[in-house]
PDB file of N, CA and C in Angstrom:
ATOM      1  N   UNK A   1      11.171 -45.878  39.310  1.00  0.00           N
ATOM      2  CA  UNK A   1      11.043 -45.583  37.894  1.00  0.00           C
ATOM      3  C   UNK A   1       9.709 -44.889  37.599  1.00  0.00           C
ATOM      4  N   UNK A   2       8.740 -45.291  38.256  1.00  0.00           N
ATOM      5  CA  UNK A   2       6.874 -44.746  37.903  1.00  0.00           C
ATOM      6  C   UNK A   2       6.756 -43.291  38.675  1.00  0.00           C
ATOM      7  N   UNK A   3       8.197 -42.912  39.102  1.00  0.00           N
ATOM      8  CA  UNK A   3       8.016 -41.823  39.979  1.00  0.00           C
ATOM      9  C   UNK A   3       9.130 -40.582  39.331  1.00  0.00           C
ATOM     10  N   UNK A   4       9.629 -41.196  38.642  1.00  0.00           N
ATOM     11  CA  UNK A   4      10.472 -40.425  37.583  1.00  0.00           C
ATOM     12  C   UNK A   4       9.597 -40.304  36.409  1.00  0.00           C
ATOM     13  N   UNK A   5       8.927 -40.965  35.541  1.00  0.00           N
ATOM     14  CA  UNK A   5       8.514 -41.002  34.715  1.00  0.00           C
ATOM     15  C   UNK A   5       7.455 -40.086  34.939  1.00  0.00           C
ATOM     16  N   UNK A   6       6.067 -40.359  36.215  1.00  0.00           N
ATOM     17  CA  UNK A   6       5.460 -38.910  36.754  1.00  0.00           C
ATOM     18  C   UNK A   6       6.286 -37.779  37.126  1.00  0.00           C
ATOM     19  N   UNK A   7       7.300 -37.569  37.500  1.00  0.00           N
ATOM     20  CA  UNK A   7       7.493 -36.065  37.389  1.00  0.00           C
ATOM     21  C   UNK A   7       7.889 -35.718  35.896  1.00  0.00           C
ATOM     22  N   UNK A   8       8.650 -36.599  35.222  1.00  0.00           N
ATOM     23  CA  UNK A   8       8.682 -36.097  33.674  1.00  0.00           C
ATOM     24  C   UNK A   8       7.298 -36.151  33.263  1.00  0.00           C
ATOM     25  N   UNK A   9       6.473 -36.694  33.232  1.00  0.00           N
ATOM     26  CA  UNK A   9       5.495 -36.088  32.822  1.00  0.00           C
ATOM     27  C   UNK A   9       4.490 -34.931  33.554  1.00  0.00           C
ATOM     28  N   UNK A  10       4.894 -34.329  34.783  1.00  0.00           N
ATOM     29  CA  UNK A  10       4.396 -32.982  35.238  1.00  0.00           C
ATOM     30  C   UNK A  10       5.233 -32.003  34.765  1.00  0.00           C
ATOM     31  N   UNK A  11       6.641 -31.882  34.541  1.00  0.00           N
ATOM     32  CA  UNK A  11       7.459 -31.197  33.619  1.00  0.00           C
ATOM     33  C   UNK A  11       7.038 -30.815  32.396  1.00  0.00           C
ATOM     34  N   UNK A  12       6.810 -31.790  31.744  1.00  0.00           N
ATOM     35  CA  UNK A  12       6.068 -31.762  30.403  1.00  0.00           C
ATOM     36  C   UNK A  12       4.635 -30.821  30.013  1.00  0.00           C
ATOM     37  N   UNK A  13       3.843 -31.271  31.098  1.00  0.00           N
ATOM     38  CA  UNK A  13       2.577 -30.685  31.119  1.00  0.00           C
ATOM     39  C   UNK A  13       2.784 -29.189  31.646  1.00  0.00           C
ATOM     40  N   UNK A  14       3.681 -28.531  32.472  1.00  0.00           N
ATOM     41  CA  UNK A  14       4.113 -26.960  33.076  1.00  0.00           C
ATOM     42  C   UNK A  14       5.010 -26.472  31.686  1.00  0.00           C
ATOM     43  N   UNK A  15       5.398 -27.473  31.255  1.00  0.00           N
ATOM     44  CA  UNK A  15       6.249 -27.143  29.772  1.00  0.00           C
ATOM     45  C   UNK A  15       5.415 -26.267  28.675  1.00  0.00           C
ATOM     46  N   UNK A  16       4.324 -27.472  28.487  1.00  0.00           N
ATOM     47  CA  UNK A  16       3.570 -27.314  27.868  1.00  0.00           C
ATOM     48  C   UNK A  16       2.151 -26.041  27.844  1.00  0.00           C
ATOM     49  N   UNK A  17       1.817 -25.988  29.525  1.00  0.00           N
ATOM     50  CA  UNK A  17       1.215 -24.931  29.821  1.00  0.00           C
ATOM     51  C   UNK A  17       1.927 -23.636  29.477  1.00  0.00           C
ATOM     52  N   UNK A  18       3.487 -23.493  29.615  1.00  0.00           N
ATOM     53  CA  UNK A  18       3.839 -21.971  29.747  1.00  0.00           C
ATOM     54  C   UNK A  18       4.128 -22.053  27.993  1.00  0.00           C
ATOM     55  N   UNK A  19       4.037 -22.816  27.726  1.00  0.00           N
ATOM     56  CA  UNK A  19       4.755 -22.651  26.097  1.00  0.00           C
ATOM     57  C   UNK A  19       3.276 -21.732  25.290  1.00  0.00           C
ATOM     58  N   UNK A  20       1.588 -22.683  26.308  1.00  0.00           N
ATOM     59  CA  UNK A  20       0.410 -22.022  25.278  1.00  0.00           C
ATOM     60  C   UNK A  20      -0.073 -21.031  25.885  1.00  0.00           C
ATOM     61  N   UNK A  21       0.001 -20.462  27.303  1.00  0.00           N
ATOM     62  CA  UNK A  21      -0.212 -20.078  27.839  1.00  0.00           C
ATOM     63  C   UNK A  21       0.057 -18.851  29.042  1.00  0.00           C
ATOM     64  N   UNK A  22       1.291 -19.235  29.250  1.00  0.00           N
ATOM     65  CA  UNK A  22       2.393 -18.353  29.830  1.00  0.00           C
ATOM     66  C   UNK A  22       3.109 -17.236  29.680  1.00  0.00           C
ATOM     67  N   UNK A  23       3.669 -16.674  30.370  1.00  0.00           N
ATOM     68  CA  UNK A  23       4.301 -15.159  29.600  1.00  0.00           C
ATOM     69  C   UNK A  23       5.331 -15.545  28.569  1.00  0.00           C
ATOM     70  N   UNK A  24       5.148 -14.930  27.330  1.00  0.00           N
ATOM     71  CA  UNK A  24       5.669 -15.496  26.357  1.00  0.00           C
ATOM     72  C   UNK A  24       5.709 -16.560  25.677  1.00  0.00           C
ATOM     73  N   UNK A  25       4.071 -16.959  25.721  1.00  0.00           N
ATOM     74  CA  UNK A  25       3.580 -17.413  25.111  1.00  0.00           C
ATOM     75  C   UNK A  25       3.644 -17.395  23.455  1.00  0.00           C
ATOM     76  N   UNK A  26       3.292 -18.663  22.485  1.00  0.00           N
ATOM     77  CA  UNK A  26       2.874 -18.899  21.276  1.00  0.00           C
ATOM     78  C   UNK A  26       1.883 -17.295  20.676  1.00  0.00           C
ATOM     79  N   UNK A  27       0.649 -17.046  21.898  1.00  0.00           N
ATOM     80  CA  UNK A  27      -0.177 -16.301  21.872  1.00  0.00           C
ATOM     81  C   UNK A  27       0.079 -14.642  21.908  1.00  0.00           C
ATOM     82  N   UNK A  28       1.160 -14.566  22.816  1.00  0.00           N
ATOM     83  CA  UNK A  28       1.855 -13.490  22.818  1.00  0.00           C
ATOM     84  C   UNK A  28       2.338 -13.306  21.859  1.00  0.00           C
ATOM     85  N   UNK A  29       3.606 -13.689  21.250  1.00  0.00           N
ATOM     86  CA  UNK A  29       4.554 -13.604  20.180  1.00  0.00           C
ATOM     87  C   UNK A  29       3.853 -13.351  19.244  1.00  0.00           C
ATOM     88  N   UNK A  30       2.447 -14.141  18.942  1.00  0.00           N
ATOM     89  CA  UNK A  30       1.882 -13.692  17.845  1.00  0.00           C
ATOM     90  C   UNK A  30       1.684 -12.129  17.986  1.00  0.00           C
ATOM     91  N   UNK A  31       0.982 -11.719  19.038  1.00  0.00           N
ATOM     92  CA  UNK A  31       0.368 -11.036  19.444  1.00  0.00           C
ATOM     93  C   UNK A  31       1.235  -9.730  19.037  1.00  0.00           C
ATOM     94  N   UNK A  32       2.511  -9.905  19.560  1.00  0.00           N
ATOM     95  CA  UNK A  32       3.695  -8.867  19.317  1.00  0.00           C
ATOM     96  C   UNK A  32       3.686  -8.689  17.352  1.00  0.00           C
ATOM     97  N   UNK A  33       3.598  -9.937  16.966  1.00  0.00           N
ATOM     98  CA  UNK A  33       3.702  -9.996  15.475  1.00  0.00           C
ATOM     99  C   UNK A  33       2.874  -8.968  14.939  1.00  0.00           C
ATOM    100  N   UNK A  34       1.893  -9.150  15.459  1.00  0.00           N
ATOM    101  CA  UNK A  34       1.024  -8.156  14.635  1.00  0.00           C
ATOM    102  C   UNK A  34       0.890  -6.845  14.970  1.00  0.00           C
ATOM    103  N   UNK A  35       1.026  -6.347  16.325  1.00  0.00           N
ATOM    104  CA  UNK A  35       1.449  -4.693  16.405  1.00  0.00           C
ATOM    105  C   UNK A  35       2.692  -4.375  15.797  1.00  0.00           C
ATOM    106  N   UNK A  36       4.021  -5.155  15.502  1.00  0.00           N
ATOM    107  CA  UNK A  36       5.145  -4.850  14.166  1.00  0.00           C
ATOM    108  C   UNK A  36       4.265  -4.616  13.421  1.00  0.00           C
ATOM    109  N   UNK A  37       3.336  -5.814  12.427  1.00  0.00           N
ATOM    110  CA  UNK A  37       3.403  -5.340  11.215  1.00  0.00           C
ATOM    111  C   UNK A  37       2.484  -4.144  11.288  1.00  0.00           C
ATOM    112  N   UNK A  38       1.817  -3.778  12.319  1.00  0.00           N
ATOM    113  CA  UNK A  38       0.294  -2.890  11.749  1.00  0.00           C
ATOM    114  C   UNK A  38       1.151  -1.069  12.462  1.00  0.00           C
ATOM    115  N   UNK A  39       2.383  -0.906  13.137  1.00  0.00           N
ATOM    116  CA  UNK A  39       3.251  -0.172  13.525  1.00  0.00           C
ATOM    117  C   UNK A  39       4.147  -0.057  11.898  1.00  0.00           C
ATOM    118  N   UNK A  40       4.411  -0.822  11.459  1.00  0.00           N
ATOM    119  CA  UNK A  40       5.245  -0.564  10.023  1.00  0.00           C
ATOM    120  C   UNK A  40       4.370  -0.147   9.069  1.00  0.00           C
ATOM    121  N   UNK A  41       2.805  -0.279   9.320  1.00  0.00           N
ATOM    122  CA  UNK A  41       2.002  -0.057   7.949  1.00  0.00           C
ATOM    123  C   UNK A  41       1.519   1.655   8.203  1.00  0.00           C
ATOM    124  N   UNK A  42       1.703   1.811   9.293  1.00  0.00           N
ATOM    125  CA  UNK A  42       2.004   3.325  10.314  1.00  0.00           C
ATOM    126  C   UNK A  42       2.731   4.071   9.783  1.00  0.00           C
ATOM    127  N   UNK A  43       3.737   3.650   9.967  1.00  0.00           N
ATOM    128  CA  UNK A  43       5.433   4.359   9.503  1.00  0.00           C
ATOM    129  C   UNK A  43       5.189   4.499   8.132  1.00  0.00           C
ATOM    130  N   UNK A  44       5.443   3.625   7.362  1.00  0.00           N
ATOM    131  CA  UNK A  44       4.801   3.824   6.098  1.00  0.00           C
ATOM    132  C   UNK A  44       4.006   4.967   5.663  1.00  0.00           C
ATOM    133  N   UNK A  45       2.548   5.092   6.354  1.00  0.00           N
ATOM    134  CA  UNK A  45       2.215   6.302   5.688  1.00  0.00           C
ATOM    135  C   UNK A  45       3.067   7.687   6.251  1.00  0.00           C
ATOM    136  N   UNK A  46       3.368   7.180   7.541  1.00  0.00           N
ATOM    137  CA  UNK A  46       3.719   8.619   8.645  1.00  0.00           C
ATOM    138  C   UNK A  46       5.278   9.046   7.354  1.00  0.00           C
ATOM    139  N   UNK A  47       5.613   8.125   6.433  1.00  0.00           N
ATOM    140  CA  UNK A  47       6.916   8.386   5.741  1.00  0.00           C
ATOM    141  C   UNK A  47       6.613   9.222   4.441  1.00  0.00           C
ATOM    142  N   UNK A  48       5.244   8.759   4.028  1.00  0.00           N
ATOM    143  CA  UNK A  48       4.859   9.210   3.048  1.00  0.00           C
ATOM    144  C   UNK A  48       4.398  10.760   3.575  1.00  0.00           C
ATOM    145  N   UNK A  49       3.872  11.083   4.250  1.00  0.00           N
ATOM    146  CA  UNK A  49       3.132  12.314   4.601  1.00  0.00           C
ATOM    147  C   UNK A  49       4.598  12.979   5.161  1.00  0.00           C
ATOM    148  N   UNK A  50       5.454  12.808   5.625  1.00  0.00           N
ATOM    149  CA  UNK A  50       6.431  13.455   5.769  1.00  0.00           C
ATOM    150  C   UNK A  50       7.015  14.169   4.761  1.00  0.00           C
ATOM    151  N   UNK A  51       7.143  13.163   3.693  1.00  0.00           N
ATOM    152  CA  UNK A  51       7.712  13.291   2.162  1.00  0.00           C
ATOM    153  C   UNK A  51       7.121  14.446   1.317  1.00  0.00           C
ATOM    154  N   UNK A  52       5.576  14.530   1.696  1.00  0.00           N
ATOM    155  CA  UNK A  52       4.583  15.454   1.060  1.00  0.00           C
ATOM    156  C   UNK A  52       4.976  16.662   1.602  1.00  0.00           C
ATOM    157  N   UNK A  53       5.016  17.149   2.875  1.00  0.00           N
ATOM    158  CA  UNK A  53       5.201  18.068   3.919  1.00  0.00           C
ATOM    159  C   UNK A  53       6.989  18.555   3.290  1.00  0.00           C
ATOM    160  N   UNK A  54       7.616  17.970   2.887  1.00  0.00           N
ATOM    161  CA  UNK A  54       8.891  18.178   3.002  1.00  0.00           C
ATOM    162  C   UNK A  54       8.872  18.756   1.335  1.00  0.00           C
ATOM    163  N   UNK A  55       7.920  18.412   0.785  1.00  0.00           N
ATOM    164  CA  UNK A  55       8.189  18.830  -0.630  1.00  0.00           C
ATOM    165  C   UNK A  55       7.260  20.129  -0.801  1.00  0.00           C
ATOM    166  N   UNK A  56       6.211  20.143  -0.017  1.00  0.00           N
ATOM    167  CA  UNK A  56       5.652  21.463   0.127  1.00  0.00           C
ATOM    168  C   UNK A  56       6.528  22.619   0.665  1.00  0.00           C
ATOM    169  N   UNK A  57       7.361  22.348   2.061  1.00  0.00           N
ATOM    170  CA  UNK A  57       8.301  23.452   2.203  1.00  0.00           C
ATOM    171  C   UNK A  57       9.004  23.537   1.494  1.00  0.00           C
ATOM    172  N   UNK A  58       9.930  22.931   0.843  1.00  0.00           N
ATOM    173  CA  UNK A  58      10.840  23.428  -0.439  1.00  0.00           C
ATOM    174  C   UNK A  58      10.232  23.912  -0.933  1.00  0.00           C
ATOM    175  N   UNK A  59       9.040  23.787  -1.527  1.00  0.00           N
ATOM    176  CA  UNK A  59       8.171  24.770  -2.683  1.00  0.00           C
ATOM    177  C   UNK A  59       8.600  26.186  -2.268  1.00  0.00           C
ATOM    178  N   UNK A  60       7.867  26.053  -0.839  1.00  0.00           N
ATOM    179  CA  UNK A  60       7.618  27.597  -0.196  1.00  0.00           C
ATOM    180  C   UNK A  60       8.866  28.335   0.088  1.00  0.00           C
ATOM    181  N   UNK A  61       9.999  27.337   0.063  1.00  0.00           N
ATOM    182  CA  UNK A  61      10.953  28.019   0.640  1.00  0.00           C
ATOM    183  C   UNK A  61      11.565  28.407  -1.111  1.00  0.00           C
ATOM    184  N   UNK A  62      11.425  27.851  -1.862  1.00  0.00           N
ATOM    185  CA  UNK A  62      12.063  28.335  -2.993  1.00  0.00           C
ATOM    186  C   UNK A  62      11.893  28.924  -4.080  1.00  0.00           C
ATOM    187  N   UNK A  63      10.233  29.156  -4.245  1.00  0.00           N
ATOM    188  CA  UNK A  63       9.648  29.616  -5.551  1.00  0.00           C
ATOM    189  C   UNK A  63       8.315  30.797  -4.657  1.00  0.00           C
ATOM    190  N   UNK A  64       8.041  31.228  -5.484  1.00  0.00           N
ATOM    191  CA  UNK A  64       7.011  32.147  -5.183  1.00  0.00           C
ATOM    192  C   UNK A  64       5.758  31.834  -5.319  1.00  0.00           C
ATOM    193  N   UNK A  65       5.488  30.750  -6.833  1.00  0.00           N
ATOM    194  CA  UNK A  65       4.834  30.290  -7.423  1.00  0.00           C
ATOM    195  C   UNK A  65       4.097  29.622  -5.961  1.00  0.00           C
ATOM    196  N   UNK A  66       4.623  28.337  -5.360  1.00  0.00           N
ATOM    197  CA  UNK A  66       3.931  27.933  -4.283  1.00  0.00           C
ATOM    198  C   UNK A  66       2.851  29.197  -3.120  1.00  0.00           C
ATOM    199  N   UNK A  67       3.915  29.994  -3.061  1.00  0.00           N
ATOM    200  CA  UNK A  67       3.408  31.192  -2.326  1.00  0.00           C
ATOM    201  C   UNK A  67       2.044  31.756  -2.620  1.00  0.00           C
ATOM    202  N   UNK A  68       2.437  32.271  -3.891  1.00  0.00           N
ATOM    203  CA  UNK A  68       0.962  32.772  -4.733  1.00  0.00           C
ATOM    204  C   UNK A  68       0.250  32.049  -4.554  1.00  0.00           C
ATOM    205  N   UNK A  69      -0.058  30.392  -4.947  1.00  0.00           N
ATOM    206  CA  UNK A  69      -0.691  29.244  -4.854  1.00  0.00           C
ATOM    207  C   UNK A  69      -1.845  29.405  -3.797  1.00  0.00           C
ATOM    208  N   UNK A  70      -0.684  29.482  -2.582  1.00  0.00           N
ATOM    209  CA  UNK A  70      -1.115  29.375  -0.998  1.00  0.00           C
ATOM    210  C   UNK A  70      -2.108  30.295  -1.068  1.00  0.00           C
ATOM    211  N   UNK A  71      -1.527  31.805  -1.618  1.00  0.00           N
ATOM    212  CA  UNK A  71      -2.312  33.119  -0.856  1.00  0.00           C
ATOM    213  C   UNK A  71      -4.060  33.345  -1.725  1.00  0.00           C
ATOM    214  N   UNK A  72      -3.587  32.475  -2.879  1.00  0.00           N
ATOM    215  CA  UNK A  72      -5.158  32.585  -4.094  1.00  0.00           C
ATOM    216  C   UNK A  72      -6.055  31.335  -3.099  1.00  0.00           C
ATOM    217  N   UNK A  73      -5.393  30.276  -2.769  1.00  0.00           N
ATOM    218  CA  UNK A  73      -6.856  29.421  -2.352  1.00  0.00           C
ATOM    219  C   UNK A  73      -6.829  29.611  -1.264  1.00  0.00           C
ATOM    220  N   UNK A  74      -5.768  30.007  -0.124  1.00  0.00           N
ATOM    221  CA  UNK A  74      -6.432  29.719   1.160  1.00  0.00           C
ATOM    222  C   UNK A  74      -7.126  30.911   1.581  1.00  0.00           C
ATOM    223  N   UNK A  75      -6.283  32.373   1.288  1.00  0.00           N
ATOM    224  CA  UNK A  75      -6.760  33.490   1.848  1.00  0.00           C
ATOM    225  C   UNK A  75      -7.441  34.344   0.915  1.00  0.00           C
ATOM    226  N   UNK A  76      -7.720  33.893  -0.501  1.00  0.00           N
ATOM    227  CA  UNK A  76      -8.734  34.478  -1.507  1.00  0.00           C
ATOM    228  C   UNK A  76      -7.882  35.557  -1.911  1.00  0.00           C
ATOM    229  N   UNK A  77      -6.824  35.931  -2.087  1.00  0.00           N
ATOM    230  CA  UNK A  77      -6.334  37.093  -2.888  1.00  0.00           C
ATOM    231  C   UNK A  77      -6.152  37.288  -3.845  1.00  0.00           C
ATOM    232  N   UNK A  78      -5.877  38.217  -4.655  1.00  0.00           N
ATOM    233  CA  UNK A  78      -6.160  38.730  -6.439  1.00  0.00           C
ATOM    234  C   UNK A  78      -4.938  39.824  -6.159  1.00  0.00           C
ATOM    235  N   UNK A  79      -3.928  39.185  -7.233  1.00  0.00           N
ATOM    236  CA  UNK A  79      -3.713  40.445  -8.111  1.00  0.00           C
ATOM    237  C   UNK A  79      -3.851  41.737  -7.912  1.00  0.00           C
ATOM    238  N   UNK A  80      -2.842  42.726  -8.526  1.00  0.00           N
ATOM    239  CA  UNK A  80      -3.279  43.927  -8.053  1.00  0.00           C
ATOM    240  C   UNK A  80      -3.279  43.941 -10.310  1.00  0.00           C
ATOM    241  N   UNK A  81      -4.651  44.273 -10.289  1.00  0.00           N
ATOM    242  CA  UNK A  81      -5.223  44.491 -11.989  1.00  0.00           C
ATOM    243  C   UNK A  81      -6.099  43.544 -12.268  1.00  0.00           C
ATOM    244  N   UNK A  82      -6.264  42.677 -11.650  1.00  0.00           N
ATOM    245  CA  UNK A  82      -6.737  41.170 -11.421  1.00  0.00           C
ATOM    246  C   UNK A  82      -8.585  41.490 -10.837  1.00  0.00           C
ATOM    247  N   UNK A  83      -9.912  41.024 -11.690  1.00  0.00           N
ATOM    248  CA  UNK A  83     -10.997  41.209 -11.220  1.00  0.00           C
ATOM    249  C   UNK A  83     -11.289  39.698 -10.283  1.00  0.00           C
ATOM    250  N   UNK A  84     -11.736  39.608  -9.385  1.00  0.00           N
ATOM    251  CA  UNK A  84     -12.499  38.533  -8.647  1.00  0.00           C
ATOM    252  C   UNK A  84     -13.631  38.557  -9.346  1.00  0.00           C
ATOM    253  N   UNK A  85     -14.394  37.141  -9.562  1.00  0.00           N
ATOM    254  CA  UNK A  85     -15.277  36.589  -9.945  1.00  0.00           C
ATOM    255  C   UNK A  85     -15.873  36.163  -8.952  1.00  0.00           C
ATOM    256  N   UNK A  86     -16.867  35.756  -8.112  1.00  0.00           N
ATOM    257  CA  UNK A  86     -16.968  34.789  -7.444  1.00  0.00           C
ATOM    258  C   UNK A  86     -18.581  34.000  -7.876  1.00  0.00           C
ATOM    259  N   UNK A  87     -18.629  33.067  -7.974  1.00  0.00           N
ATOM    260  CA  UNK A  87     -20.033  32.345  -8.678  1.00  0.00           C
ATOM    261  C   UNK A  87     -20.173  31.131  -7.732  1.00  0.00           C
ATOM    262  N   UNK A  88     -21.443  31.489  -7.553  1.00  0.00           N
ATOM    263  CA  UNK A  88     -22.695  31.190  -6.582  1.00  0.00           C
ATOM    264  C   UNK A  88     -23.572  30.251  -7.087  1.00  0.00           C
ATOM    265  N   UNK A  89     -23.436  29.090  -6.584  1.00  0.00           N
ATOM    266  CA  UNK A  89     -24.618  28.312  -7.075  1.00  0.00           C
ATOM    267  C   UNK A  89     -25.296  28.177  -6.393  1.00  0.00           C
TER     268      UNK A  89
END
């Protein structure tokens, strides 16, 4: 009986080791927990910036207005009748 009862209790204790300690661990699982949530807080923006990107090409693909937009701030163009200003501080 004192020899059953020691191996249930070395069972217990290898139980207990792989449960805090072991692959797939308490420590792990957490561990997994939190690259989900901080991978979803990812996606999230990566969804939002998609959304932005996707509403900018429609612009471009459908109005001119965006176009013009583009060609006045990024590449400085004017109008043909149109004076440039440019002010220097």
């Amino acid at each position: 009986m004192k020899k059953m009862l020691l191996l249930l209790m070395v069972i217990l204790v290898y139980l207990q080791y792989r449960l805090w300690f072991g692959d797939g661990s308490l420590q792990d699982v957490w561990e997994l927990h939190q690259e989900v949530e901080m991978q979803r807080l990812e996606n999230i923006e990566l969804r939002e910036r998609n959304a932005a990107l996707q509403a900018e090409v429609t612009d471009l693909q459908q109005g001119f207005d965006a176009i013009e937009e583009h060609a006045r701030e990024d590449l400085g163009m004017v109008k043909e009748g149109e004076t440039f200003y440019q002010v220097v501080e």
